[in-house]
PDB file of N, CA and C in Angstrom:
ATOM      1  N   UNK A   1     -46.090  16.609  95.106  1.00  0.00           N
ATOM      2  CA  UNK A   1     -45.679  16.005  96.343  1.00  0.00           C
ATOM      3  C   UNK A   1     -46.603  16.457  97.480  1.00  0.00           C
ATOM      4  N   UNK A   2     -46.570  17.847  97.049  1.00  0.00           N
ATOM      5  CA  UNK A   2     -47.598  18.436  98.804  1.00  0.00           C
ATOM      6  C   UNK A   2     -49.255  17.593  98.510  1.00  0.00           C
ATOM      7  N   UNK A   3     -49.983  17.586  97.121  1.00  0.00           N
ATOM      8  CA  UNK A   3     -51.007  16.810  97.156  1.00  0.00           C
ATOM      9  C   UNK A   3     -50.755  15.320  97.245  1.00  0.00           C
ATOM     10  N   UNK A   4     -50.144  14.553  97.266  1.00  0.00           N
ATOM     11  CA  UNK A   4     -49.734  13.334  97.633  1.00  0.00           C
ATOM     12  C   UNK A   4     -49.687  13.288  99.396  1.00  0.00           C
ATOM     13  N   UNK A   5     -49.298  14.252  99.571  1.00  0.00           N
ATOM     14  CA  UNK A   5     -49.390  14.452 101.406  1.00  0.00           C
ATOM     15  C   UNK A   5     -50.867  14.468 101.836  1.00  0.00           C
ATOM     16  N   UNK A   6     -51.201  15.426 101.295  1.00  0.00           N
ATOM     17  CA  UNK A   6     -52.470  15.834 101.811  1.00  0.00           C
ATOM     18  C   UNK A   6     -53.561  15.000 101.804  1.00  0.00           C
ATOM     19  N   UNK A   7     -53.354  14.406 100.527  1.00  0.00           N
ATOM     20  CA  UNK A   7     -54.615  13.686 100.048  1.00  0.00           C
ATOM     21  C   UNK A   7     -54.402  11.781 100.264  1.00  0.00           C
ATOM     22  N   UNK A   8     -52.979  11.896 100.966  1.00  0.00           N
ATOM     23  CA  UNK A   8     -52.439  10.605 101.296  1.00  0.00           C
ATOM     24  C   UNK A   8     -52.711   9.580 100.080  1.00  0.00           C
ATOM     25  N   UNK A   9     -52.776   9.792  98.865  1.00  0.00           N
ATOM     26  CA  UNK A   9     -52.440   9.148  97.657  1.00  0.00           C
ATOM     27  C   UNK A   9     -51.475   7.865  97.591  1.00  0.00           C
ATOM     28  N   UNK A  10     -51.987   6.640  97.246  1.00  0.00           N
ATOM     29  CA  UNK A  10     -50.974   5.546  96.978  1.00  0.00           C
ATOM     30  C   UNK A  10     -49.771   5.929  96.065  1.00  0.00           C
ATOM     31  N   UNK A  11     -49.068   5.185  96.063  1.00  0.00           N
ATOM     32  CA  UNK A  11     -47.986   5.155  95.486  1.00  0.00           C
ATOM     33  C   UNK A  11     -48.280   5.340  93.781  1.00  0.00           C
ATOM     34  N   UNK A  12     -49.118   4.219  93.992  1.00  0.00           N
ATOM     35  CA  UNK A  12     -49.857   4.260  92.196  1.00  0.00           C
ATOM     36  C   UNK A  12     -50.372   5.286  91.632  1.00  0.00           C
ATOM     37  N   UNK A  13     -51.463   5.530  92.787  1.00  0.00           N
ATOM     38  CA  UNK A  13     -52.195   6.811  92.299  1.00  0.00           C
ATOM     39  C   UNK A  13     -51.233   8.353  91.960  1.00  0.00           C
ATOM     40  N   UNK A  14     -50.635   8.392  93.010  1.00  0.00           N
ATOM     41  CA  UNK A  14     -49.350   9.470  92.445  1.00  0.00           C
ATOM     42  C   UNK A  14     -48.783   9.564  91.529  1.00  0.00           C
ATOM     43  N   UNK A  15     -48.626   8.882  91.090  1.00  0.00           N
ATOM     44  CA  UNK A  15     -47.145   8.275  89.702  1.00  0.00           C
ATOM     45  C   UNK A  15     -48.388   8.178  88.296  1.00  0.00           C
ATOM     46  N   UNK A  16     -49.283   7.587  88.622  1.00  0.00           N
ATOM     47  CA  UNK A  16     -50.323   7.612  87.423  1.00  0.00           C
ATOM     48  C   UNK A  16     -50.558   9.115  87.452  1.00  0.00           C
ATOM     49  N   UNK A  17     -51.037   9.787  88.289  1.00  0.00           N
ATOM     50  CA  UNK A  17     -51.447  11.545  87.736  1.00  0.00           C
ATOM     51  C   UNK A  17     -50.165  12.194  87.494  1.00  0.00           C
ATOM     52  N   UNK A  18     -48.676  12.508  87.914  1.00  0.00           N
ATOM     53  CA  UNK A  18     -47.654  12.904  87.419  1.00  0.00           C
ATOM     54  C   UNK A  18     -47.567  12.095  85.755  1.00  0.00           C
ATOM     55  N   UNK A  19     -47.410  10.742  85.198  1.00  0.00           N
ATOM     56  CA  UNK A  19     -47.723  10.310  84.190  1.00  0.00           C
ATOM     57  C   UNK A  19     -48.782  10.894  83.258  1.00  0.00           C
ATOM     58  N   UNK A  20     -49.559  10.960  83.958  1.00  0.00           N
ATOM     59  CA  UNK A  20     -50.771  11.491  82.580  1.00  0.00           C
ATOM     60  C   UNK A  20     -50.636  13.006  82.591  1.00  0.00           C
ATOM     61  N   UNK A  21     -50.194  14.027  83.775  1.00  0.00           N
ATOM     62  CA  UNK A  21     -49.996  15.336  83.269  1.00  0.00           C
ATOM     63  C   UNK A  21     -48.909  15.559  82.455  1.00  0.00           C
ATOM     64  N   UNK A  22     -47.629  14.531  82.911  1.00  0.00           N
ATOM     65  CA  UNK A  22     -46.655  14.947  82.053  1.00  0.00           C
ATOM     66  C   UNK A  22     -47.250  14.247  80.289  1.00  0.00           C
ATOM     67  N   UNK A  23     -47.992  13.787  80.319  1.00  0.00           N
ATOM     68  CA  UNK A  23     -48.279  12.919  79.156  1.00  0.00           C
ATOM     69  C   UNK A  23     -49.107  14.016  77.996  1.00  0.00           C
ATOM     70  N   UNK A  24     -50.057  14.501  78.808  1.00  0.00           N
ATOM     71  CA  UNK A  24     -51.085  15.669  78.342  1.00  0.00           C
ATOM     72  C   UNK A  24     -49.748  16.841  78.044  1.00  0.00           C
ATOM     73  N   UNK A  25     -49.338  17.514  79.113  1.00  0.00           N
ATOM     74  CA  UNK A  25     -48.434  18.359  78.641  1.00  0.00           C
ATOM     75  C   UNK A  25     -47.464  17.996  76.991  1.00  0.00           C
ATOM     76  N   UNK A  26     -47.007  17.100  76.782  1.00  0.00           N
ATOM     77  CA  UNK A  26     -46.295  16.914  76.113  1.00  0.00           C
ATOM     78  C   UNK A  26     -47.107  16.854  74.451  1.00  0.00           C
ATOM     79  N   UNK A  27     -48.379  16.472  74.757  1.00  0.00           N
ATOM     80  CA  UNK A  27     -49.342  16.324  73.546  1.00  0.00           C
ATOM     81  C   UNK A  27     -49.622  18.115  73.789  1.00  0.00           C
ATOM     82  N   UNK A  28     -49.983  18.725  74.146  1.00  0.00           N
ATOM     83  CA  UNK A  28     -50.413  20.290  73.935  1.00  0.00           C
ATOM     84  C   UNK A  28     -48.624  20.517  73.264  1.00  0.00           C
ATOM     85  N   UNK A  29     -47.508  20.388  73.670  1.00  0.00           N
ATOM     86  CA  UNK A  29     -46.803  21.306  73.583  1.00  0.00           C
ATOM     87  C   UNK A  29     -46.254  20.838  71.997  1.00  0.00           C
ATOM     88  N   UNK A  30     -46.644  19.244  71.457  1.00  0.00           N
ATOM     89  CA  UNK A  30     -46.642  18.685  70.315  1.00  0.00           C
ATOM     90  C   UNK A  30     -47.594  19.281  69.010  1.00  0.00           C
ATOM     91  N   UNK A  31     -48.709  19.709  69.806  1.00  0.00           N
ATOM     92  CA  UNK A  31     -49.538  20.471  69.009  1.00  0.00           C
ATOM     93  C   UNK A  31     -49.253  21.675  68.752  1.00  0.00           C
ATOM     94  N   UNK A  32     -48.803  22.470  69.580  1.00  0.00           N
ATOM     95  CA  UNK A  32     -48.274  23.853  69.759  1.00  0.00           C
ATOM     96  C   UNK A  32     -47.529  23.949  68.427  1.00  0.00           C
ATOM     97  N   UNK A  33     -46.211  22.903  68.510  1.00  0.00           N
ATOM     98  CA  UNK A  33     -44.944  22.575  67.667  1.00  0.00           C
ATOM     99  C   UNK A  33     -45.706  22.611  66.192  1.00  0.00           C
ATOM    100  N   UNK A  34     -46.533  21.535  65.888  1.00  0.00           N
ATOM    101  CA  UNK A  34     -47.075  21.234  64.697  1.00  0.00           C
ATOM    102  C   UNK A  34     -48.114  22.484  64.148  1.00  0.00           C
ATOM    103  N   UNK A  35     -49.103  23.155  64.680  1.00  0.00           N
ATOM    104  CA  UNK A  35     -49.402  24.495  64.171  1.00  0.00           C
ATOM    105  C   UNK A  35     -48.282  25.600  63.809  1.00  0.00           C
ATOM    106  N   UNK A  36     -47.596  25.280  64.651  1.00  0.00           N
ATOM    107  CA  UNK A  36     -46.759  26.940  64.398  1.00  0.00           C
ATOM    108  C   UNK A  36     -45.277  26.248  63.239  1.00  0.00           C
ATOM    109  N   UNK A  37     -45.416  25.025  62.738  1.00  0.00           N
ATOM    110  CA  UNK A  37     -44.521  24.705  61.720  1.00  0.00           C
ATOM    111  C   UNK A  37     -45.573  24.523  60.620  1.00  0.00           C
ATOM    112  N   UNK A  38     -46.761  24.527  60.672  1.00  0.00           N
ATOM    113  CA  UNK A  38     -47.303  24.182  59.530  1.00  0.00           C
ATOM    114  C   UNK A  38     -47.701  25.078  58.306  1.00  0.00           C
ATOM    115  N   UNK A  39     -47.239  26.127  58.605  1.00  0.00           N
ATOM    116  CA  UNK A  39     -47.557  26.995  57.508  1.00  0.00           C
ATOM    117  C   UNK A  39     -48.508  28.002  57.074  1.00  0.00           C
ATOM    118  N   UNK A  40     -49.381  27.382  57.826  1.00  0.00           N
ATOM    119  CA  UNK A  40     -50.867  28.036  57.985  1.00  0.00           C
ATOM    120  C   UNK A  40     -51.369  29.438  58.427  1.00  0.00           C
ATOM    121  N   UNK A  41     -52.075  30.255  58.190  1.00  0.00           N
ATOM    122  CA  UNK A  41     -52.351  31.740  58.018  1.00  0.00           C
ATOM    123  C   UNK A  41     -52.658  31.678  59.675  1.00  0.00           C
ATOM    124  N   UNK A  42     -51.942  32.540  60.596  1.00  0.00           N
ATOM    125  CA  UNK A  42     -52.164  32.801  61.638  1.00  0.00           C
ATOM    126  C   UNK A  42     -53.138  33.932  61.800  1.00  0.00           C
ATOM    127  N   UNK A  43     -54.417  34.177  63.095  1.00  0.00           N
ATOM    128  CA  UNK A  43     -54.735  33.121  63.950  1.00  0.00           C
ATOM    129  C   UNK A  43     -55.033  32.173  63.175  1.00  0.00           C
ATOM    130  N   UNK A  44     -54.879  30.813  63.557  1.00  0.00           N
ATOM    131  CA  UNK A  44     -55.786  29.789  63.453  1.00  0.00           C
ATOM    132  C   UNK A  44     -57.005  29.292  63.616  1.00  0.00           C
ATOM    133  N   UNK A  45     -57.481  28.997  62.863  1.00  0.00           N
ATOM    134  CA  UNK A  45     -59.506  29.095  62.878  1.00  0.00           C
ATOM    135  C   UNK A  45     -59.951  27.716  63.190  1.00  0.00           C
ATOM    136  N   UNK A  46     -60.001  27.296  64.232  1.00  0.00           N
ATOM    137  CA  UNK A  46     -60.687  25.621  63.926  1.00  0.00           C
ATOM    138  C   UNK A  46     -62.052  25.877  63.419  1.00  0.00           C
ATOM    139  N   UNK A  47     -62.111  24.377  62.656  1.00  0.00           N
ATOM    140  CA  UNK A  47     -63.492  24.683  62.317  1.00  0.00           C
ATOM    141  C   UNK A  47     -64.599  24.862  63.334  1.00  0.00           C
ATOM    142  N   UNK A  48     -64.701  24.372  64.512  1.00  0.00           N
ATOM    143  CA  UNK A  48     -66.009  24.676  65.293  1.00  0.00           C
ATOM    144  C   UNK A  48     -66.146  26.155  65.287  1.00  0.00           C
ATOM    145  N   UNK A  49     -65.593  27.087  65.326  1.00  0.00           N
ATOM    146  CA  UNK A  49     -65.319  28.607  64.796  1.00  0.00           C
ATOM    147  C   UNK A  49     -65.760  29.051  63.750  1.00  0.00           C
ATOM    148  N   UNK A  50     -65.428  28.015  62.505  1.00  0.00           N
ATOM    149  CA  UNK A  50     -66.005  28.705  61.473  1.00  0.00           C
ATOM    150  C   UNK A  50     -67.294  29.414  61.179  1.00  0.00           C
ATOM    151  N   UNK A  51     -67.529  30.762  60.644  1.00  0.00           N
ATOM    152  CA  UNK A  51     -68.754  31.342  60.407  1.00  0.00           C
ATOM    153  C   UNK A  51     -69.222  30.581  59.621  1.00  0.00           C
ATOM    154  N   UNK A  52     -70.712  29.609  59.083  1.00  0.00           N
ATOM    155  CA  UNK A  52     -70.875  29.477  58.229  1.00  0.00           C
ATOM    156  C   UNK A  52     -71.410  30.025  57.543  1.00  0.00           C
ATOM    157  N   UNK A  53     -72.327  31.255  58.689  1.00  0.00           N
ATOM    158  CA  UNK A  53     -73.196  32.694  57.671  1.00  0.00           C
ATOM    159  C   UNK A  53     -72.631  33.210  56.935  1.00  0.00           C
ATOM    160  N   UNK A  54     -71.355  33.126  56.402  1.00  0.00           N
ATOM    161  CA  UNK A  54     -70.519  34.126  55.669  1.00  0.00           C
ATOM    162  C   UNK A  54     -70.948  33.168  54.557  1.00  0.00           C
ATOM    163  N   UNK A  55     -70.270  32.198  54.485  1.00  0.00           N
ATOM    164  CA  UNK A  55     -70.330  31.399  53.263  1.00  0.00           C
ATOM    165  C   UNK A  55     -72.011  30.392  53.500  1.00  0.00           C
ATOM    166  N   UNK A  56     -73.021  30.673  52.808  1.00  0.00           N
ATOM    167  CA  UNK A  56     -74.452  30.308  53.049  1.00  0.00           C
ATOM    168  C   UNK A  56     -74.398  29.212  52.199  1.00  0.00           C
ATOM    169  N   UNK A  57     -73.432  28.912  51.284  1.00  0.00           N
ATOM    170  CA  UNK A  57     -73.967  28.116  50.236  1.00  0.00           C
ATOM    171  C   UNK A  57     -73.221  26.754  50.945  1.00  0.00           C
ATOM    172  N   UNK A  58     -72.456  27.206  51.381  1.00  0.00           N
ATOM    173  CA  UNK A  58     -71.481  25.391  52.549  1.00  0.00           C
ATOM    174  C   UNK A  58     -72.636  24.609  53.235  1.00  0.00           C
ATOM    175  N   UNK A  59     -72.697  23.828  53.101  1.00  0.00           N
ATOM    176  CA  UNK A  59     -73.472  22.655  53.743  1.00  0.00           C
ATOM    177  C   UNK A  59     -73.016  22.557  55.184  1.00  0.00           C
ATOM    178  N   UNK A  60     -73.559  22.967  56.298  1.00  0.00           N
ATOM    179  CA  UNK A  60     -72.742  22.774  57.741  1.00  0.00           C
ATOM    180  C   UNK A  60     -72.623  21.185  57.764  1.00  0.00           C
ATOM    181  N   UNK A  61     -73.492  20.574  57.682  1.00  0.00           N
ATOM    182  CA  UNK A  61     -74.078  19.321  58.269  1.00  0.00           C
ATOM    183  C   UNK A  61     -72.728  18.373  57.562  1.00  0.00           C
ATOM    184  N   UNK A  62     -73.121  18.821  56.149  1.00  0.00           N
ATOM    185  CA  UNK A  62     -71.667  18.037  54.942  1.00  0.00           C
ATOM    186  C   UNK A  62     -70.417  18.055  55.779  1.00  0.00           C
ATOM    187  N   UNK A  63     -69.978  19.105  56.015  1.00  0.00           N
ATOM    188  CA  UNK A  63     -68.976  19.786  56.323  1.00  0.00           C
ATOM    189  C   UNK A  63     -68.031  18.896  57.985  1.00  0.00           C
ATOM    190  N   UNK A  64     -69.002  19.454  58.907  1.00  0.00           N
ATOM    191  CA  UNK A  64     -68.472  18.615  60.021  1.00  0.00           C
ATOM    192  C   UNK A  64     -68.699  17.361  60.146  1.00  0.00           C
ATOM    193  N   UNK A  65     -69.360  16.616  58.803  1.00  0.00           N
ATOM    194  CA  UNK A  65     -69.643  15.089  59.199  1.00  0.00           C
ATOM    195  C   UNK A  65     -68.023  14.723  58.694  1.00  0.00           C
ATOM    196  N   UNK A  66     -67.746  15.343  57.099  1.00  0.00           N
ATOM    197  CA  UNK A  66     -66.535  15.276  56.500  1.00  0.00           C
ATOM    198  C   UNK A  66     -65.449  15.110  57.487  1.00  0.00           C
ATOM    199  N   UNK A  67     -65.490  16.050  58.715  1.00  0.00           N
ATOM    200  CA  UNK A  67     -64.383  16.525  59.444  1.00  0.00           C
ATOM    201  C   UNK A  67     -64.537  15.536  60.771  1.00  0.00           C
ATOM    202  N   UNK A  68     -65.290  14.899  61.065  1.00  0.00           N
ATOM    203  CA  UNK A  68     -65.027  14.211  62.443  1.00  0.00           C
ATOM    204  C   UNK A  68     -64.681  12.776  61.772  1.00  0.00           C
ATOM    205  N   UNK A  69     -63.995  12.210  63.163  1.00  0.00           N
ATOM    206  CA  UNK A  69     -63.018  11.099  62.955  1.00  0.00           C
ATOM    207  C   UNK A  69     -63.429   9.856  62.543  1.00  0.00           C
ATOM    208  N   UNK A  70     -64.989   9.785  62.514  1.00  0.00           N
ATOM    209  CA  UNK A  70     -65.733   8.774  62.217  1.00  0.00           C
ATOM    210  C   UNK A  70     -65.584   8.526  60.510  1.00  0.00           C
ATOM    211  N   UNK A  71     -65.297   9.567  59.651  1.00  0.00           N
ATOM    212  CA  UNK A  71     -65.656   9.905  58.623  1.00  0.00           C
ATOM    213  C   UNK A  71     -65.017   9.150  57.826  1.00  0.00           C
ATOM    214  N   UNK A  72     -63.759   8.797  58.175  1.00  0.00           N
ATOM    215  CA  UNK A  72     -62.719   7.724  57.231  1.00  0.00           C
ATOM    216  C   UNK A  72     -62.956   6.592  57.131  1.00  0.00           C
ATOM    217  N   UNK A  73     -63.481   6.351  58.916  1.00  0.00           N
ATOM    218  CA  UNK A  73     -63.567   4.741  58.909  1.00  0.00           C
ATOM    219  C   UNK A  73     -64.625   4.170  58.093  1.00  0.00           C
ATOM    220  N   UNK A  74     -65.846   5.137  58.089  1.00  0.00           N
ATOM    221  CA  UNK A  74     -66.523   4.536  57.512  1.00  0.00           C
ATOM    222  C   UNK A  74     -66.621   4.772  55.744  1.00  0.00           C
ATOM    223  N   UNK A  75     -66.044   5.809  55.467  1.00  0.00           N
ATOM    224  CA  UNK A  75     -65.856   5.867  53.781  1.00  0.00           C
ATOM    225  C   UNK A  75     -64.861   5.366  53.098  1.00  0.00           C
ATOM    226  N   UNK A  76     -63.931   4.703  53.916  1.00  0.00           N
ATOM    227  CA  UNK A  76     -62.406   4.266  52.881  1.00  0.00           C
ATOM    228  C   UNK A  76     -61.600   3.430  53.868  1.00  0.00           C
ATOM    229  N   UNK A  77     -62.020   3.152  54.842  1.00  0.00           N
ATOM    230  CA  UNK A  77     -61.289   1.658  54.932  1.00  0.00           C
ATOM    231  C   UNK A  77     -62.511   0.702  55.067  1.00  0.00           C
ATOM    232  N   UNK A  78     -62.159   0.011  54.961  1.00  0.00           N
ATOM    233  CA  UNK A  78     -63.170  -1.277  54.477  1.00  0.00           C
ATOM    234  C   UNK A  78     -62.698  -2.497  56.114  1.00  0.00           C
ATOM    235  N   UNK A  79     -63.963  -2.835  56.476  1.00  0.00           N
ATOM    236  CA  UNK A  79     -63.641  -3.707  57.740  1.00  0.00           C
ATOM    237  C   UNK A  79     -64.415  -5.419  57.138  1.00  0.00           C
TER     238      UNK A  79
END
């Protein structure tokens, strides 16, 4: 409300940034939910973390192509 004052924000513009923080909040606190039910060996390691010097014989390149979102569309659904 006080930045809506200040910054004299439309009506729209207000209601769209309360919308998308409450929107973002709710996706972090969804993620939060889904790690800490999933079972998984705490801390949690994303892969951009992963050492790959430990394990030399892993293919990096293999590895994060496998893992980004591009990777399905183009190996197993068919357009």
């Amino acid at each position: 409300m006080d930045k809506a004052g200040k910054e004299t924000l439309g009506y729209y513009e207000f209601i769209s940034g309360i919308v998308q923080a409450e929107a973002a909040a709710r996706q972090q606190r969804r993620m939060e939910y889904l790690v800490k039910n999933s079972r998984l060996p705490q801390p949690l390691v994303m892969l951009a973390g992963f050492d790959f010097d430990f394990q030399p014989r892993l293919d990096r390149r293999l590895i994060m192509d496998l893992a980004s979102p591009g990777c399905m569309k183009r190996r197993w659904i068919k357009e």
